[in-house]
N, C-alpha and C. Protein backbone atom coordinates (compact mmCIF):
# COMPACT_ATOMS: atom_id res chain seq x y z
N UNK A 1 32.77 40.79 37.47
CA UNK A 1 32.56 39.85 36.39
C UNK A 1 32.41 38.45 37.00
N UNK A 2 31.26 37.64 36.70
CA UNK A 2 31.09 36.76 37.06
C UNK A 2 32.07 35.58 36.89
N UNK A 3 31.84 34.13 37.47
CA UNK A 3 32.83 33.23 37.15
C UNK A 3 32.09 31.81 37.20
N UNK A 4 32.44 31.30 35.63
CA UNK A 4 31.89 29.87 35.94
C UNK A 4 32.81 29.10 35.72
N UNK A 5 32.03 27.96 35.54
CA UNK A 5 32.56 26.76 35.66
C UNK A 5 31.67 25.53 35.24
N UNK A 6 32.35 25.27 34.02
CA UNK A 6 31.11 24.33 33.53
C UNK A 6 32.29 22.88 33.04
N UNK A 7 31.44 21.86 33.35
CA UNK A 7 31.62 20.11 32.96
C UNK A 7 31.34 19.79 31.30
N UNK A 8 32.06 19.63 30.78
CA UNK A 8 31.72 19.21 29.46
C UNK A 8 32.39 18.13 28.93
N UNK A 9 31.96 17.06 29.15
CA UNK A 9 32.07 15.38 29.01
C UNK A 9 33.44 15.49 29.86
N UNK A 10 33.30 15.56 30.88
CA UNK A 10 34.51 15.32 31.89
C UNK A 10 35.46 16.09 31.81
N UNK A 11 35.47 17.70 31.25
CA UNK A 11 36.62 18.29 31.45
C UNK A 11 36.28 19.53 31.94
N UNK A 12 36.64 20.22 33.42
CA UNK A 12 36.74 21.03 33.45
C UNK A 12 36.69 22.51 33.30
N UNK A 13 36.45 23.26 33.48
CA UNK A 13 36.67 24.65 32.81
C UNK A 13 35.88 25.77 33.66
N UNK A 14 37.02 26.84 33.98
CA UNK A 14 36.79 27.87 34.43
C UNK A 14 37.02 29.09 33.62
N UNK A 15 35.99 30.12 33.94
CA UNK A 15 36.18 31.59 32.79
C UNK A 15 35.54 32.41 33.77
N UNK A 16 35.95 33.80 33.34
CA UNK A 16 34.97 34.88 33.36
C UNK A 16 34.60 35.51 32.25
N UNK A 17 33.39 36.16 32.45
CA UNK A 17 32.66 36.84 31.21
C UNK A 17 31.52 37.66 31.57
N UNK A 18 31.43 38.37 30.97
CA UNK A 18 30.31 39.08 31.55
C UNK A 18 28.75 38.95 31.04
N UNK A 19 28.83 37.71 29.77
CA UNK A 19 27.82 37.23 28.97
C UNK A 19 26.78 36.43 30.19
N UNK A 20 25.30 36.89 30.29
CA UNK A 20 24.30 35.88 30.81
C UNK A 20 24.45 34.52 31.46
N UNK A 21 24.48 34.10 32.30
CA UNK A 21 24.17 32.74 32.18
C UNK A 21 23.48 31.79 31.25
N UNK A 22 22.53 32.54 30.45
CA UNK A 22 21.81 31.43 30.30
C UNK A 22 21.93 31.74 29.18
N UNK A 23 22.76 32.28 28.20
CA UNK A 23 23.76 32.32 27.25
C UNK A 23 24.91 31.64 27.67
N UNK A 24 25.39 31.47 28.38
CA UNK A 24 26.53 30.25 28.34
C UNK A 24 25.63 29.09 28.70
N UNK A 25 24.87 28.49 29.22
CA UNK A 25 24.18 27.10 29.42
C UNK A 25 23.41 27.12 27.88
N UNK A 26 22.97 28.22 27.16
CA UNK A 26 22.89 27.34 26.15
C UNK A 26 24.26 27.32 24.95
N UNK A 27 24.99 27.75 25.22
CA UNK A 27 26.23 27.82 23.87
C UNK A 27 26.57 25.95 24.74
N UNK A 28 27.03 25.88 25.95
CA UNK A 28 27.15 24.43 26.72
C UNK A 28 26.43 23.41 25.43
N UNK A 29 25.24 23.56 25.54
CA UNK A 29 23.57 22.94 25.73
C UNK A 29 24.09 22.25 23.78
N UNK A 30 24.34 23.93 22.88
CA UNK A 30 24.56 23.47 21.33
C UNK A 30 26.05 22.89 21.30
N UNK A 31 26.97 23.09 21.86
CA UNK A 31 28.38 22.08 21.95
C UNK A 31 27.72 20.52 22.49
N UNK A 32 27.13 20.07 22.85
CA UNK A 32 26.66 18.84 23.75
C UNK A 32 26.02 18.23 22.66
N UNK A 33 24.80 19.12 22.49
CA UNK A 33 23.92 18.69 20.88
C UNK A 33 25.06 18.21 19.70
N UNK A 34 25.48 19.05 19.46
CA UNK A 34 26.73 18.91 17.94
C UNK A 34 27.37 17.39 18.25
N UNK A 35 28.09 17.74 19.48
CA UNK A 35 28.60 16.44 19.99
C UNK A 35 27.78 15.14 20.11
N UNK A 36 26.65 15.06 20.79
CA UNK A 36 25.98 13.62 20.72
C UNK A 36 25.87 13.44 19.18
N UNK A 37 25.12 14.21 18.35
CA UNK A 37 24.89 14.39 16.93
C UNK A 37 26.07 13.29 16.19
N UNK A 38 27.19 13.99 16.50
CA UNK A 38 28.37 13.68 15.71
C UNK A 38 28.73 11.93 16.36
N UNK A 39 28.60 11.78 17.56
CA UNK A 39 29.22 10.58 18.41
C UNK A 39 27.77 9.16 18.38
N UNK A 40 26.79 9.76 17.61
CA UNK A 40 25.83 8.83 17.34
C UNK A 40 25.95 7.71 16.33
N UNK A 41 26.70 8.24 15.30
CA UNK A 41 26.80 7.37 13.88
C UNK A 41 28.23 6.22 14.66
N UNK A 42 28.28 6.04 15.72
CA UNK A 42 28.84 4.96 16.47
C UNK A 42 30.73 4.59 16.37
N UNK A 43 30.94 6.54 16.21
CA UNK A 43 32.43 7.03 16.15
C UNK A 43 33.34 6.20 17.19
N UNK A 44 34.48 5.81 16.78
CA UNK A 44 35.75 5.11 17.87
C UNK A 44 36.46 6.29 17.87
N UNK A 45 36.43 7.53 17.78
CA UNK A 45 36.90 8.78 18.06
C UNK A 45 37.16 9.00 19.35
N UNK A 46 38.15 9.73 20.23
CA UNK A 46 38.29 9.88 21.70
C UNK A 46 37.22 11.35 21.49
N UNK A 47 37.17 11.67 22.73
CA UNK A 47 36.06 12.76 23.13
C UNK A 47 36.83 13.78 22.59
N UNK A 48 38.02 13.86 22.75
CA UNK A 48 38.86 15.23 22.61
C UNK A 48 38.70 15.21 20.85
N UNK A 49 38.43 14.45 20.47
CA UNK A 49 39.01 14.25 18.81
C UNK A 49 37.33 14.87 18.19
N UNK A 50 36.57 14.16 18.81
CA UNK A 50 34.99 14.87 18.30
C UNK A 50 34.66 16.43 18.79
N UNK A 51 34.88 16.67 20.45
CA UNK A 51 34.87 18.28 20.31
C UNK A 51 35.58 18.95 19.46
N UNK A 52 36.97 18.18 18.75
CA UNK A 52 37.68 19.42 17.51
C UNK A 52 36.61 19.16 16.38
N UNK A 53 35.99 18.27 16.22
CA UNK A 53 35.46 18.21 15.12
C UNK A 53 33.81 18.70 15.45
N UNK A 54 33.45 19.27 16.78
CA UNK A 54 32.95 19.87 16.87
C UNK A 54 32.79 21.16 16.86
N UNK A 55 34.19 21.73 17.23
CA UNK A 55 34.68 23.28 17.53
C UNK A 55 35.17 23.79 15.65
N UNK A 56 35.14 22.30 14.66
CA UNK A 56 35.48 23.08 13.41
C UNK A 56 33.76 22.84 12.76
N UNK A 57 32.72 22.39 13.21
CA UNK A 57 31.55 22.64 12.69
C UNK A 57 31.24 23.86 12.94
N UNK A 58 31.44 24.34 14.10
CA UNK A 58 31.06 25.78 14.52
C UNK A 58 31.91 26.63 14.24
N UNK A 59 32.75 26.59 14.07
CA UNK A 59 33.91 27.54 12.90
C UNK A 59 33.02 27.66 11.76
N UNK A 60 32.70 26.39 11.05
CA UNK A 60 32.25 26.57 9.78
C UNK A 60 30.68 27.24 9.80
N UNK A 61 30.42 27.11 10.75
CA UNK A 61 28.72 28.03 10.82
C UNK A 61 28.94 28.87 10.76
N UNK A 62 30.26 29.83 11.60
CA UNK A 62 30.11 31.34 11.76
C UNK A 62 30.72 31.28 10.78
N UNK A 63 31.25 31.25 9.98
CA UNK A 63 32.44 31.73 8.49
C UNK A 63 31.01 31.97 7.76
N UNK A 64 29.94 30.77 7.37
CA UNK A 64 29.09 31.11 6.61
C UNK A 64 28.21 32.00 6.75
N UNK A 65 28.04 32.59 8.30
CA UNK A 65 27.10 33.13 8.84
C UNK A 65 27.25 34.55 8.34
N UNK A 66 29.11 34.22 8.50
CA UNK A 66 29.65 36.06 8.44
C UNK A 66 29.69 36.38 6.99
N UNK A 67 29.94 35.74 6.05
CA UNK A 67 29.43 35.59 4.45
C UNK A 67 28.16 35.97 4.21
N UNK A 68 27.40 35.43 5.26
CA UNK A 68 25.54 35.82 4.44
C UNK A 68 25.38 36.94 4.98
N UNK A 69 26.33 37.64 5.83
CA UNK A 69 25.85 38.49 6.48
C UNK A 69 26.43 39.89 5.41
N UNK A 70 28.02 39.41 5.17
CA UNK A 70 28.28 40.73 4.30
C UNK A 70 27.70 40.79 2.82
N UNK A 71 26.83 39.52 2.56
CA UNK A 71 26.39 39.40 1.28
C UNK A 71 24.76 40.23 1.87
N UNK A 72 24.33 40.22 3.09
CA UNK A 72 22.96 41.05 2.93
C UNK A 72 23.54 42.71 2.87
N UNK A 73 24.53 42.83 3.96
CA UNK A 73 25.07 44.09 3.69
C UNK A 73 25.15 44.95 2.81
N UNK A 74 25.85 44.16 1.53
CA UNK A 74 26.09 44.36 0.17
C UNK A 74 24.89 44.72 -0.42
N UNK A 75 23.95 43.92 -0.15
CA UNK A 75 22.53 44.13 -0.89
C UNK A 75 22.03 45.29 -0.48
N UNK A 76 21.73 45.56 0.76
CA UNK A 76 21.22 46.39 1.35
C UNK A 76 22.11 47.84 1.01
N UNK A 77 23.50 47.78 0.81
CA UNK A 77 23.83 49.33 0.69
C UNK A 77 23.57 49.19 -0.97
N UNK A 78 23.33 48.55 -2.00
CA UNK A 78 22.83 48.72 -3.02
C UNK A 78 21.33 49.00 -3.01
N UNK A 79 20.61 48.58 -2.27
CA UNK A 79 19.06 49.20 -2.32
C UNK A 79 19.08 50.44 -2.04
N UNK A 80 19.63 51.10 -0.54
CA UNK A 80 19.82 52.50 0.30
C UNK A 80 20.24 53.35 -1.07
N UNK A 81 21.00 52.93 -2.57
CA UNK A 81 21.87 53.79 -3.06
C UNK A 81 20.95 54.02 -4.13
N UNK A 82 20.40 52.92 -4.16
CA UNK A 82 19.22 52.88 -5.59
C UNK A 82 17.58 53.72 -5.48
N UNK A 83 17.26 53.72 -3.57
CA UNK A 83 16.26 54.73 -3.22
C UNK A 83 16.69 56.38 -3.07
N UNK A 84 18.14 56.42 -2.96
CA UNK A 84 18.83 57.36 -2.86
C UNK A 84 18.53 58.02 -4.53
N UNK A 85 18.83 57.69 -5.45
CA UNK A 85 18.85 57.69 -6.43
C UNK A 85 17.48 58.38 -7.10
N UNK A 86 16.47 57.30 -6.59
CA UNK A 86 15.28 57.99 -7.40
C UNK A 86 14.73 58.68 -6.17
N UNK A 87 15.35 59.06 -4.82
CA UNK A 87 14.09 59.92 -4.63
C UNK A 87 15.45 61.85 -4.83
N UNK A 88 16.34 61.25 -5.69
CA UNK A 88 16.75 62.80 -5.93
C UNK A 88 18.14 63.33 -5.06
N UNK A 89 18.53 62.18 -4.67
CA UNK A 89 19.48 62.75 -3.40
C UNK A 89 20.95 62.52 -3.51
């Protein structure tokens, strides 16, 4: 299992994972984005205080993500039940 080590506004950090590189340079790449994003509107926030308020934007993406996801689910085992239906089965 590989091992990196990536800089993110001056801190550190070592992991292993067995995910791509270039799946972690870009998850890096959208934490950096979120962050300038957020530190543009000319925040007196410390760095540590905007990555939480970066790490709860991306909380809040996947919560919604995982919502639209069991809401297609939902849909979808209601269609499967409704072709089920009329073709006799």
């Amino acid at each position: 299992m590989p091992i990196y080590r990536l800089s993110i506004l001056g801190q550190e950090v070592s992991f292993k994972t067995n995910v791509d590189e270039a799946r972690i340079l870009e998850a890096k790449k959208v934490v950096l984005d979120r962050f300038n994003k957020i530190n543009t509107y000319g925040s007196r926030l410390s760095n540590e205080k905007l990555l939480i308020l970066v790490a709860l934007g991306l909380a809040d993406d996947y919560l919604q993500t995982i919502q639209k996801l069991l809401e297609t689910e939902e849909k979808l085992k209601h269609l499967l039940e409704k072709i089920d239906k009329e073709n006799g089965s």
